[in-house]
N, C-alpha and C. Protein backbone atom coordinates (compact mmCIF):
# COMPACT_ATOMS: atom_id res chain seq x y z
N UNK A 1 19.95 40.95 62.54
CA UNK A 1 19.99 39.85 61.59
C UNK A 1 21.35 39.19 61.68
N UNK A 2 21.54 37.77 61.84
CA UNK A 2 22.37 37.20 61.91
C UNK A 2 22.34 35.96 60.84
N UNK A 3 23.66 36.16 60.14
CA UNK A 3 23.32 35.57 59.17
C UNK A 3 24.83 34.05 59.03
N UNK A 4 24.44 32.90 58.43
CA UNK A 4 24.93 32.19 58.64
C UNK A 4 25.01 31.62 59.63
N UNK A 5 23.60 31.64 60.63
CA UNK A 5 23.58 30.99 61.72
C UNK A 5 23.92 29.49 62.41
N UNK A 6 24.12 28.66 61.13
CA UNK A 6 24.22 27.46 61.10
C UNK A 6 25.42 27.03 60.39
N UNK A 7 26.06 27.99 59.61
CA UNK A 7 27.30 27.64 58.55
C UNK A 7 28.38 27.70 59.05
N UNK A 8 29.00 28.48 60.31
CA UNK A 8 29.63 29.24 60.74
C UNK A 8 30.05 28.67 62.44
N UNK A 9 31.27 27.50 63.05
CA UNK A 9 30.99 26.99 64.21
C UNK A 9 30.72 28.07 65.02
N UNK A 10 31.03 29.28 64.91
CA UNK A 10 31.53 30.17 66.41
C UNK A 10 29.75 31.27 66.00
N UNK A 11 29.38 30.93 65.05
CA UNK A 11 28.51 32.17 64.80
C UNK A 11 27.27 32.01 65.90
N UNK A 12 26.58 30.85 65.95
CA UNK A 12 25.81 30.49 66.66
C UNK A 12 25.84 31.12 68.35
N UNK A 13 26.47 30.43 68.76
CA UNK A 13 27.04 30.85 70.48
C UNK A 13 27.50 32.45 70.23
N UNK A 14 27.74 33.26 69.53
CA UNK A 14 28.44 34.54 69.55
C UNK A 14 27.16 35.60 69.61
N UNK A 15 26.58 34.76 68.45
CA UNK A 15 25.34 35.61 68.79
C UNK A 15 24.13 35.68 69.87
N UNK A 16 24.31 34.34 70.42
CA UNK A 16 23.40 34.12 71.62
C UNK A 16 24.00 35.01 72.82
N UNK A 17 25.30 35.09 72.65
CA UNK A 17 25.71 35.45 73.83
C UNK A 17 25.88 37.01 73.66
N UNK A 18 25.91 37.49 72.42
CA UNK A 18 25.76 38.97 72.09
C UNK A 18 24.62 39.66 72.74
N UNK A 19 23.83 38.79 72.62
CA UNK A 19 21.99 39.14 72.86
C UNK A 19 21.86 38.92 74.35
N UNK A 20 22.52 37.80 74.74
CA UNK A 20 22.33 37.67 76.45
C UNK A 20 22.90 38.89 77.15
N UNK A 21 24.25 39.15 76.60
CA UNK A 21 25.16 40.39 77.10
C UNK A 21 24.52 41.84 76.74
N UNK A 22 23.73 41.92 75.95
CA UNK A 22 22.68 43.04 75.49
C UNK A 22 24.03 43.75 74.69
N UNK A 23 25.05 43.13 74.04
CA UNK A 23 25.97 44.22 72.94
C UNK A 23 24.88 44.30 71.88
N UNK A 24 23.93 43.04 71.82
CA UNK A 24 23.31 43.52 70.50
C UNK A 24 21.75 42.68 70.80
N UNK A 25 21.17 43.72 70.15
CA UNK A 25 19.41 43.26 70.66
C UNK A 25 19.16 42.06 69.68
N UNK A 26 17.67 40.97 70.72
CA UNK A 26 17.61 40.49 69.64
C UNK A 26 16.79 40.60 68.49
N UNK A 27 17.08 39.20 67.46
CA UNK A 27 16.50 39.70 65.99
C UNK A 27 16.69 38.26 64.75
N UNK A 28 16.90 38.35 63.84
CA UNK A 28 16.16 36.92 63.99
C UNK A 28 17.98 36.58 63.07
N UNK A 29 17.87 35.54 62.93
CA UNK A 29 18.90 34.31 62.75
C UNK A 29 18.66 33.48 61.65
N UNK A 30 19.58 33.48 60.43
CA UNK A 30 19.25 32.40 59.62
C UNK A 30 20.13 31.29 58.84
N UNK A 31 19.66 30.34 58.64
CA UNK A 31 20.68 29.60 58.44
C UNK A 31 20.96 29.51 57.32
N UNK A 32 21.99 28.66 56.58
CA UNK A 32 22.46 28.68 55.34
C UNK A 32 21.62 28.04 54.07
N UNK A 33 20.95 28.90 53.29
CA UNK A 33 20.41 27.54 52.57
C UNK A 33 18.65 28.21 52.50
N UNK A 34 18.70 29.26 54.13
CA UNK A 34 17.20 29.73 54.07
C UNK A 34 16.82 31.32 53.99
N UNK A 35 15.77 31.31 53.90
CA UNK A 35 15.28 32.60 54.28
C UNK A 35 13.73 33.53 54.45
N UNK A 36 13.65 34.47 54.77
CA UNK A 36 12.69 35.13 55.28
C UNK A 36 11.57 36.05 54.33
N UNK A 37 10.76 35.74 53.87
CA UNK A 37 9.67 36.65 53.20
C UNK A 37 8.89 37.47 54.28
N UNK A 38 9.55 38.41 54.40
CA UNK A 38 8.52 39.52 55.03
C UNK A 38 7.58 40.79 53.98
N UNK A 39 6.35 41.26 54.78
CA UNK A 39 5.49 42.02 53.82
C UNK A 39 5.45 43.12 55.26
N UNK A 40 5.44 44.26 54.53
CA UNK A 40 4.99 45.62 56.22
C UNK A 40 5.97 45.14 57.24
N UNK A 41 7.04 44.70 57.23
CA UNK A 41 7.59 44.13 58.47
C UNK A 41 7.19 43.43 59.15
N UNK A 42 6.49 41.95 58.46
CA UNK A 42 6.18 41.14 59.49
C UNK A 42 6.80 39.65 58.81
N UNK A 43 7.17 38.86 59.31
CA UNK A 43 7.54 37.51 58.60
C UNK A 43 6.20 37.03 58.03
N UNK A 44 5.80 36.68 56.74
CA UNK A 44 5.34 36.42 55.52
C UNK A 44 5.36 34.57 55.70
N UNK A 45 6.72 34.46 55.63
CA UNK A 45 6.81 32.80 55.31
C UNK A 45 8.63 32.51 55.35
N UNK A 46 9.03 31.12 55.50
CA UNK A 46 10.48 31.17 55.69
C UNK A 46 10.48 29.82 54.55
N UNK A 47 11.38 29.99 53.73
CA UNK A 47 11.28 28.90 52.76
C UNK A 47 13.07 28.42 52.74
N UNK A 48 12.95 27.13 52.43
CA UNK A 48 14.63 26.93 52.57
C UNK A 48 14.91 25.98 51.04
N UNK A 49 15.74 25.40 50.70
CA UNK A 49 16.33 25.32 49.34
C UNK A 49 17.16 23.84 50.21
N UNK A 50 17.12 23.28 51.52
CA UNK A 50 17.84 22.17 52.11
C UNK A 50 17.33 21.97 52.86
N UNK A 51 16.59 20.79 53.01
CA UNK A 51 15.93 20.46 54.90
C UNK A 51 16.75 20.30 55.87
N UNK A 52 15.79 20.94 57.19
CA UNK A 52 16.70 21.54 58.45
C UNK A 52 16.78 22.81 58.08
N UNK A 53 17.25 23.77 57.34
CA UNK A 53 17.66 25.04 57.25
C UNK A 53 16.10 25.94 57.48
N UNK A 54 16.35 26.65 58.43
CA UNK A 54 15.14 28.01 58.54
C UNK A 54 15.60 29.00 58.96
N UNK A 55 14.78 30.11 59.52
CA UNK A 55 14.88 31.29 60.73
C UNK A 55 14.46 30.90 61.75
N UNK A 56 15.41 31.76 62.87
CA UNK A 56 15.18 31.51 63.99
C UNK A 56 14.82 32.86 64.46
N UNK A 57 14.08 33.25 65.40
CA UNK A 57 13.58 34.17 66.28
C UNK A 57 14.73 34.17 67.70
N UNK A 58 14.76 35.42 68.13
CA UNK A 58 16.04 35.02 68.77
C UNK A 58 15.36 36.74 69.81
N UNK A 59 15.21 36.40 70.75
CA UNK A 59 15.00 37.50 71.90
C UNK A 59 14.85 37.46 73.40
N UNK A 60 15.03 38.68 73.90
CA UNK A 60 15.28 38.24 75.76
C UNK A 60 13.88 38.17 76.14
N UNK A 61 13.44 36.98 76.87
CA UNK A 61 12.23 37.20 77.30
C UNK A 61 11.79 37.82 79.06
N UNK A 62 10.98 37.78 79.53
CA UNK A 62 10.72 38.76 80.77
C UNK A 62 11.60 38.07 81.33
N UNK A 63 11.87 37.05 82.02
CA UNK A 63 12.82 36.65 82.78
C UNK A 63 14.25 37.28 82.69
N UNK A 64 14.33 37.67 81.14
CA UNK A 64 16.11 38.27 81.20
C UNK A 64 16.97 36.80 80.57
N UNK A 65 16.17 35.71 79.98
CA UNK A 65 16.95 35.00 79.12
C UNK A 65 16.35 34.88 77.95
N UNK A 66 17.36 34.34 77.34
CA UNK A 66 17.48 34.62 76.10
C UNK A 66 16.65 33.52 74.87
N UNK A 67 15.66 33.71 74.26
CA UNK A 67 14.77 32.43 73.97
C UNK A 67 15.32 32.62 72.25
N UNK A 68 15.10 31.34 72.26
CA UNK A 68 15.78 30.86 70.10
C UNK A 68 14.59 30.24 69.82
N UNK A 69 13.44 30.71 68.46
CA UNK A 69 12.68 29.92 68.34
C UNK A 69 12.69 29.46 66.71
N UNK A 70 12.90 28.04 66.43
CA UNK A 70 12.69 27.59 64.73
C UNK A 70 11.45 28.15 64.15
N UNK A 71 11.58 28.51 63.18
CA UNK A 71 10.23 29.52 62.67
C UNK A 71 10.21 27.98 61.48
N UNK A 72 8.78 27.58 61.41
CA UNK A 72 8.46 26.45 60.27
C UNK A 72 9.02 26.66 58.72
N UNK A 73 9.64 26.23 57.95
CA UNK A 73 10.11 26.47 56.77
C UNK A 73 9.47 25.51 55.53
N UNK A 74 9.38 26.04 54.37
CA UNK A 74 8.75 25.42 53.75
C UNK A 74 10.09 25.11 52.44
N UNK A 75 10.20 24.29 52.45
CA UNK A 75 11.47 23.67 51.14
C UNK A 75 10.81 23.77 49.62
N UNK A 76 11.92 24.84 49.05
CA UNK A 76 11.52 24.78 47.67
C UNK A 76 11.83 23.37 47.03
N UNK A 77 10.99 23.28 45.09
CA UNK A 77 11.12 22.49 44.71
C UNK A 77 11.28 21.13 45.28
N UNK A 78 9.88 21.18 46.05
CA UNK A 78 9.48 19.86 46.40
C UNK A 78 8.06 20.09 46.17
């Protein structure tokens, strides 16, 4: 879990490159503002409080690079 994925200039690239370098597996990413409802360990729903802000999915795929995916977010109080 990486958190402040978006708040933070250096956080972004540190963690991509953590995950490319395998110091740290991947796992998901979120930005400021959002977050993750999981149930049994599975993502539930990602709701954010600012548009633009979600989770990201973040893992090495067969090739050996490194894939970032925006998970859909749903904005409270709207």
């Amino acid at each position: 879990m990486c958190p402040h994925y978006d708040g933070e200039p250096e956080r972004r690239p540190g963690y991509l490159a953590a995950v490319n370098d395998r110091a740290l597996p991947g796992g998901w990413a979120v930005d400021d503002g959002a977050a993750g409802v999981f149930a049994d360990g599975r993502l539930v729903e990602v709701v954010t409080r600012r548009p633009g802000a979600t989770l990201h999915r973040v893992s090495v795929g067969g090739d050996g690079s490194v894939a970032e995916v925006a998970q859909p977010a749903r904005q409270l109080g709207r």
